[in-house]
C-alpha atoms as a PDB file:
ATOM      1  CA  UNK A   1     -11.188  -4.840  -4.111  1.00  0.00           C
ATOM      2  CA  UNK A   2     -10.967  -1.265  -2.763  1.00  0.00           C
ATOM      3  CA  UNK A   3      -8.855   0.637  -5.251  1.00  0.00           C
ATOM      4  CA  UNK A   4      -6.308   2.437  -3.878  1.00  0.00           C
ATOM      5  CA  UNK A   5      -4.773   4.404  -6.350  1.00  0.00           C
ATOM      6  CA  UNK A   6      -2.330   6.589  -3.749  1.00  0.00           C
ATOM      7  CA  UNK A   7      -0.219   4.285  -2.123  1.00  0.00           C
ATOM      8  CA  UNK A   8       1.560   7.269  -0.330  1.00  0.00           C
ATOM      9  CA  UNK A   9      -2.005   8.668   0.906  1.00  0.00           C
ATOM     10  CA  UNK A  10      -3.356   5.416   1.944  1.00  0.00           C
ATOM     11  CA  UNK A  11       0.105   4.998   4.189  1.00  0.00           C
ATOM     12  CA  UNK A  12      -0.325   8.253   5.655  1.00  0.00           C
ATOM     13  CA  UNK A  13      -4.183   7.681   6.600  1.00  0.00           C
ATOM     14  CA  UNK A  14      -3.191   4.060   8.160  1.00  0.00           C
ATOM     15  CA  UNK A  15      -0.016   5.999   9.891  1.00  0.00           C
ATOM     16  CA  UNK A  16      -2.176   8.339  11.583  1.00  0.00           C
ATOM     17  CA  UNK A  17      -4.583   5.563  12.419  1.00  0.00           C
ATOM     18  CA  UNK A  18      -2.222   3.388  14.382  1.00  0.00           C
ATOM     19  CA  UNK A  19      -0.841   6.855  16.037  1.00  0.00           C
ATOM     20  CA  UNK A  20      -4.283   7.617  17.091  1.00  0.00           C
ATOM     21  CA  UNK A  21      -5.079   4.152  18.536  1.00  0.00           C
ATOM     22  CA  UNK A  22      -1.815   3.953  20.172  1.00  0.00           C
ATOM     23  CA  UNK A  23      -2.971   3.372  23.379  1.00  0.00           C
ATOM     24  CA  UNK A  24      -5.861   0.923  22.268  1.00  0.00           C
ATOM     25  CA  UNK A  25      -4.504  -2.533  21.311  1.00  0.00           C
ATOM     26  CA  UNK A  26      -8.024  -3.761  20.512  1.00  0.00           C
ATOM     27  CA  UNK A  27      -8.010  -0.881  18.091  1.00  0.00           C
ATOM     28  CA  UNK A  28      -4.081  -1.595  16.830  1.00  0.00           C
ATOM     29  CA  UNK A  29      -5.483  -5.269  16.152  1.00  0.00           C
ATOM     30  CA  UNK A  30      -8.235  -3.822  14.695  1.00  0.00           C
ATOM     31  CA  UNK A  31      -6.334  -1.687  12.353  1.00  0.00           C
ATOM     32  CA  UNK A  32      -3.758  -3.946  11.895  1.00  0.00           C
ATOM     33  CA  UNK A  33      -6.153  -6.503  10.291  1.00  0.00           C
ATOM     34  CA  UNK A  34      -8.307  -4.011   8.765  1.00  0.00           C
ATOM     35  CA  UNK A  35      -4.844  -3.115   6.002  1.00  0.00           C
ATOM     36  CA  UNK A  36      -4.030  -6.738   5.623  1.00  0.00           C
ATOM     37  CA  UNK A  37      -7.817  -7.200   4.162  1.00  0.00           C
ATOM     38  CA  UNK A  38      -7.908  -4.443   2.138  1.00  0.00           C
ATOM     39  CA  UNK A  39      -4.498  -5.117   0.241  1.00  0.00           C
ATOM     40  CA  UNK A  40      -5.706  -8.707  -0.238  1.00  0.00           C
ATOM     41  CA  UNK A  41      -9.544  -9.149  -0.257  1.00  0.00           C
ATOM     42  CA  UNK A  42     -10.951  -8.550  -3.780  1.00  0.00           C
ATOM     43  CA  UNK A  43     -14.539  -8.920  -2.315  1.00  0.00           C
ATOM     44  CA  UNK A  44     -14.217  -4.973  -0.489  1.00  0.00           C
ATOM     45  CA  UNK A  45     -16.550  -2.547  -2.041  1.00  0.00           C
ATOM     46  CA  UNK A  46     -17.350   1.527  -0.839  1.00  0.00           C
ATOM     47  CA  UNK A  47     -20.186   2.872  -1.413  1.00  0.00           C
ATOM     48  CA  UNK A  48     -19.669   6.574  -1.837  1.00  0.00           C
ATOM     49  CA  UNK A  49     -23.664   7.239  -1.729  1.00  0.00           C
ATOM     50  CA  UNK A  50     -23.389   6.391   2.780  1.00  0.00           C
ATOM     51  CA  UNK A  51     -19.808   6.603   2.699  1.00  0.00           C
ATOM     52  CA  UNK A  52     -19.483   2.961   4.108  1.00  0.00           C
ATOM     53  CA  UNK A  53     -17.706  -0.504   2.948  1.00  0.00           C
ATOM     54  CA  UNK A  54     -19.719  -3.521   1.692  1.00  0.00           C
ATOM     55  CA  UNK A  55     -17.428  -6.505   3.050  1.00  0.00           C
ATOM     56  CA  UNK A  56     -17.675  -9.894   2.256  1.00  0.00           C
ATOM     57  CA  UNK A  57     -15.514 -11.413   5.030  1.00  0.00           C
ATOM     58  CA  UNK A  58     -13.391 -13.981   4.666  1.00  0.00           C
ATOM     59  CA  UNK A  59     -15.825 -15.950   7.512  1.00  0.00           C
ATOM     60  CA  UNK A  60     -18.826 -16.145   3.969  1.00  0.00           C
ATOM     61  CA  UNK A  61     -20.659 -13.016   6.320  1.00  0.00           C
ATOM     62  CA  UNK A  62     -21.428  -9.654   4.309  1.00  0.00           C
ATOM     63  CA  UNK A  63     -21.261  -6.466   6.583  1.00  0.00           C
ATOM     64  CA  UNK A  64     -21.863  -2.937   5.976  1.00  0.00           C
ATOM     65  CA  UNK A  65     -19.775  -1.138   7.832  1.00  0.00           C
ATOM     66  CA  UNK A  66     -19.283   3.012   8.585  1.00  0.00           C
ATOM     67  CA  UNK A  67     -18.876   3.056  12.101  1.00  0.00           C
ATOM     68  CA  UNK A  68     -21.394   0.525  13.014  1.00  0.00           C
ATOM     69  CA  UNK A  69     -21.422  -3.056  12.161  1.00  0.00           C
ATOM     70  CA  UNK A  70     -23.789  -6.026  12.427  1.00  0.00           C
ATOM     71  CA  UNK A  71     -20.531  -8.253  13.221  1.00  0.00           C
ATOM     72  CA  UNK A  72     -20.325 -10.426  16.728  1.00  0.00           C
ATOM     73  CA  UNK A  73     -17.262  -8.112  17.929  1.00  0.00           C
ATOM     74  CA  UNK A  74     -19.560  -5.353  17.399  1.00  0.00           C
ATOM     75  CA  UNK A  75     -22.945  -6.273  18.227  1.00  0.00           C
ATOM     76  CA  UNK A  76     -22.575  -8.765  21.016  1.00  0.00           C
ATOM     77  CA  UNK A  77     -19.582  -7.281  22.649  1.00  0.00           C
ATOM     78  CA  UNK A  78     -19.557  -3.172  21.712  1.00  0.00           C
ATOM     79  CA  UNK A  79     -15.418  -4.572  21.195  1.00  0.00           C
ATOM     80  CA  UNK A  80     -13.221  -2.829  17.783  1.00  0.00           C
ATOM     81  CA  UNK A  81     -13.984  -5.038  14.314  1.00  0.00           C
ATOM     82  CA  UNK A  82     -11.739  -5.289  11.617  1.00  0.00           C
ATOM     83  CA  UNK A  83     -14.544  -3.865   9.504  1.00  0.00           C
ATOM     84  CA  UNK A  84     -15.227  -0.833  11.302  1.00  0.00           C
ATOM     85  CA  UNK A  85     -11.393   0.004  11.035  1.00  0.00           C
ATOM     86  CA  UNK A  86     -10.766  -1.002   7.181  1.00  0.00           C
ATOM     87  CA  UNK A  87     -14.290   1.509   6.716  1.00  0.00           C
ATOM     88  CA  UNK A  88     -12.881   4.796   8.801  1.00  0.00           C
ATOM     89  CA  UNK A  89      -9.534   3.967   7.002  1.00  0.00           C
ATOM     90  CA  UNK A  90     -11.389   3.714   3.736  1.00  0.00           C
ATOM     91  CA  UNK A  91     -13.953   7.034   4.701  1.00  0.00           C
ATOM     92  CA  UNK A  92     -10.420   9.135   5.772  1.00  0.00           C
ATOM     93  CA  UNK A  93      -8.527   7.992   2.141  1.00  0.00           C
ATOM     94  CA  UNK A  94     -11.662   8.709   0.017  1.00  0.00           C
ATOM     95  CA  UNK A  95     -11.771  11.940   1.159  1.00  0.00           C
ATOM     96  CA  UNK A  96      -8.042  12.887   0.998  1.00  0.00           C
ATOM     97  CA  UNK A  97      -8.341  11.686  -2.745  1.00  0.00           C
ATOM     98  CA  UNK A  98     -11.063  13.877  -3.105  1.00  0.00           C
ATOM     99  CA  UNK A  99      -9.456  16.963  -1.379  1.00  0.00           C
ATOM    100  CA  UNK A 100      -6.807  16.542  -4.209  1.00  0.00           C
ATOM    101  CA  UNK A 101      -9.096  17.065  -6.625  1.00  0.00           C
ATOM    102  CA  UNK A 102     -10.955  19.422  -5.535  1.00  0.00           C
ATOM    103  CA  UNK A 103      -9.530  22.787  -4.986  1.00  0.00           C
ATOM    104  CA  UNK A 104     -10.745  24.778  -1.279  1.00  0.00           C
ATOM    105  CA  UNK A 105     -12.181  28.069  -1.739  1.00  0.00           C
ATOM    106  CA  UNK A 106     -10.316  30.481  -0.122  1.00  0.00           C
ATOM    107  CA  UNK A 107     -12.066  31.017   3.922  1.00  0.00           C
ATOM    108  CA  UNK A 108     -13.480  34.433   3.954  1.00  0.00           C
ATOM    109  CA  UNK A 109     -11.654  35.053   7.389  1.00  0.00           C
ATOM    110  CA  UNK A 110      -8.287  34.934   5.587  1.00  0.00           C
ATOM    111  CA  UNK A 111      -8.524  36.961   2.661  1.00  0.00           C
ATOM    112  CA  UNK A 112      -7.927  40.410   2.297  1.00  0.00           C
ATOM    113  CA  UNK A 113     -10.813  42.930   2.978  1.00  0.00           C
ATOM    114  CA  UNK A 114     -11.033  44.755  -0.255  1.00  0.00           C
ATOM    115  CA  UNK A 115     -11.729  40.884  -1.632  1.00  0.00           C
ATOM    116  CA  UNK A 116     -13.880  40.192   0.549  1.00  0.00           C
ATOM    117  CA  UNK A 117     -16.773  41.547  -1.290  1.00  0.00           C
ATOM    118  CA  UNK A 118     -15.650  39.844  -4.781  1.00  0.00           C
ATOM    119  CA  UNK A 119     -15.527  36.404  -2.894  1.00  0.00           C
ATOM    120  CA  UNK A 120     -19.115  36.889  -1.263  1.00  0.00           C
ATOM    121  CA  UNK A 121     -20.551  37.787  -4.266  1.00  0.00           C
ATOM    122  CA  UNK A 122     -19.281  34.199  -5.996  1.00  0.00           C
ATOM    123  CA  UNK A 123     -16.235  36.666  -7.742  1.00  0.00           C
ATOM    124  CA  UNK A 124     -17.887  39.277  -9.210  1.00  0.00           C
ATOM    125  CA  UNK A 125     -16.200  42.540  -8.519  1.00  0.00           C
ATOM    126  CA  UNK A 126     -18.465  45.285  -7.303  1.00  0.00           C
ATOM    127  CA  UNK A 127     -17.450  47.497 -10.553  1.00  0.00           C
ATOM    128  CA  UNK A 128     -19.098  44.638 -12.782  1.00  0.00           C
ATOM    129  CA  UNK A 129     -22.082  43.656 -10.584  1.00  0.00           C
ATOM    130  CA  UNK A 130     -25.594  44.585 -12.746  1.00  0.00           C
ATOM    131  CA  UNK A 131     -28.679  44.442 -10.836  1.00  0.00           C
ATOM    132  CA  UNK A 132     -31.796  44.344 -13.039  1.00  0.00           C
ATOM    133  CA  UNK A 133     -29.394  45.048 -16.067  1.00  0.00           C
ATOM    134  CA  UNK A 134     -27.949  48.103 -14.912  1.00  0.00           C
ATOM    135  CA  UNK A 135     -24.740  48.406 -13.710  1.00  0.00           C
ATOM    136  CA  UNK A 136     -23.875  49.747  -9.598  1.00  0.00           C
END
């Protein structure tokens, strides 16, 4: 089963999801389906190494699914698959988890200019720089 360990985050990923399909039924079905199998089939597994969803559907298939799938809806028909939802919804709450965790450096565009040259420099300040053991 795909741990979700955010309840809060995994509503706000499958929020903007439906928003963002809106006009897309295929895709609201889609989605729709995609959240009921993930809450309830234990037999959903991410791979974080291609960032895609090993899915043993309820039909005995397995897919592997990150935007493509080898599913009939998919293959056949080019049409939205359940499995291709439940992995972008997956892909998006993976990497708000790991957002959390993981603090942003500071963009170089935003900081002041008299840091700018301890930030390039990985935060060494220019009066404690050495080069070749001697100090600028």
């Amino acid at each position: 089963m795909l741990a979700i360990n955010n309840q809060d985050k995994f509503n706000a990923v499958v929020e903007t999801a439906l928003a963002k399909a809106a006009n897309f039924p295929r895709w609201q079905k889609a989605i729709q389906r995609a959240i009921e199998e993930i809450e309830s089939n234990p037999l959903i597994h991410w791979v974080e190494e291609d960032k895609s969803l090993l899915i043993c559907s309820p039909s005995n298939s397995i897919y592997s699914a990150n935007g493509i799938c080898q599913c009939k809806a998919f293959v056949e028909f080019n049409q939205p698959c359940w499995h291709r939802a439940a992995a972008r919804i997956a892909r998006l709450y993976m990497e708000s988890e790991a957002n959390q965790t993981t603090p942003l450096a500071p963009r170089p565009d935003v900081i002041r200019e008299d840091e700018r040259a301890i930030y390039i420099c990985g935060g060494i300040r220019p009066e404690e720089a050495k080069v070749g053991g001697f100090r600028l």
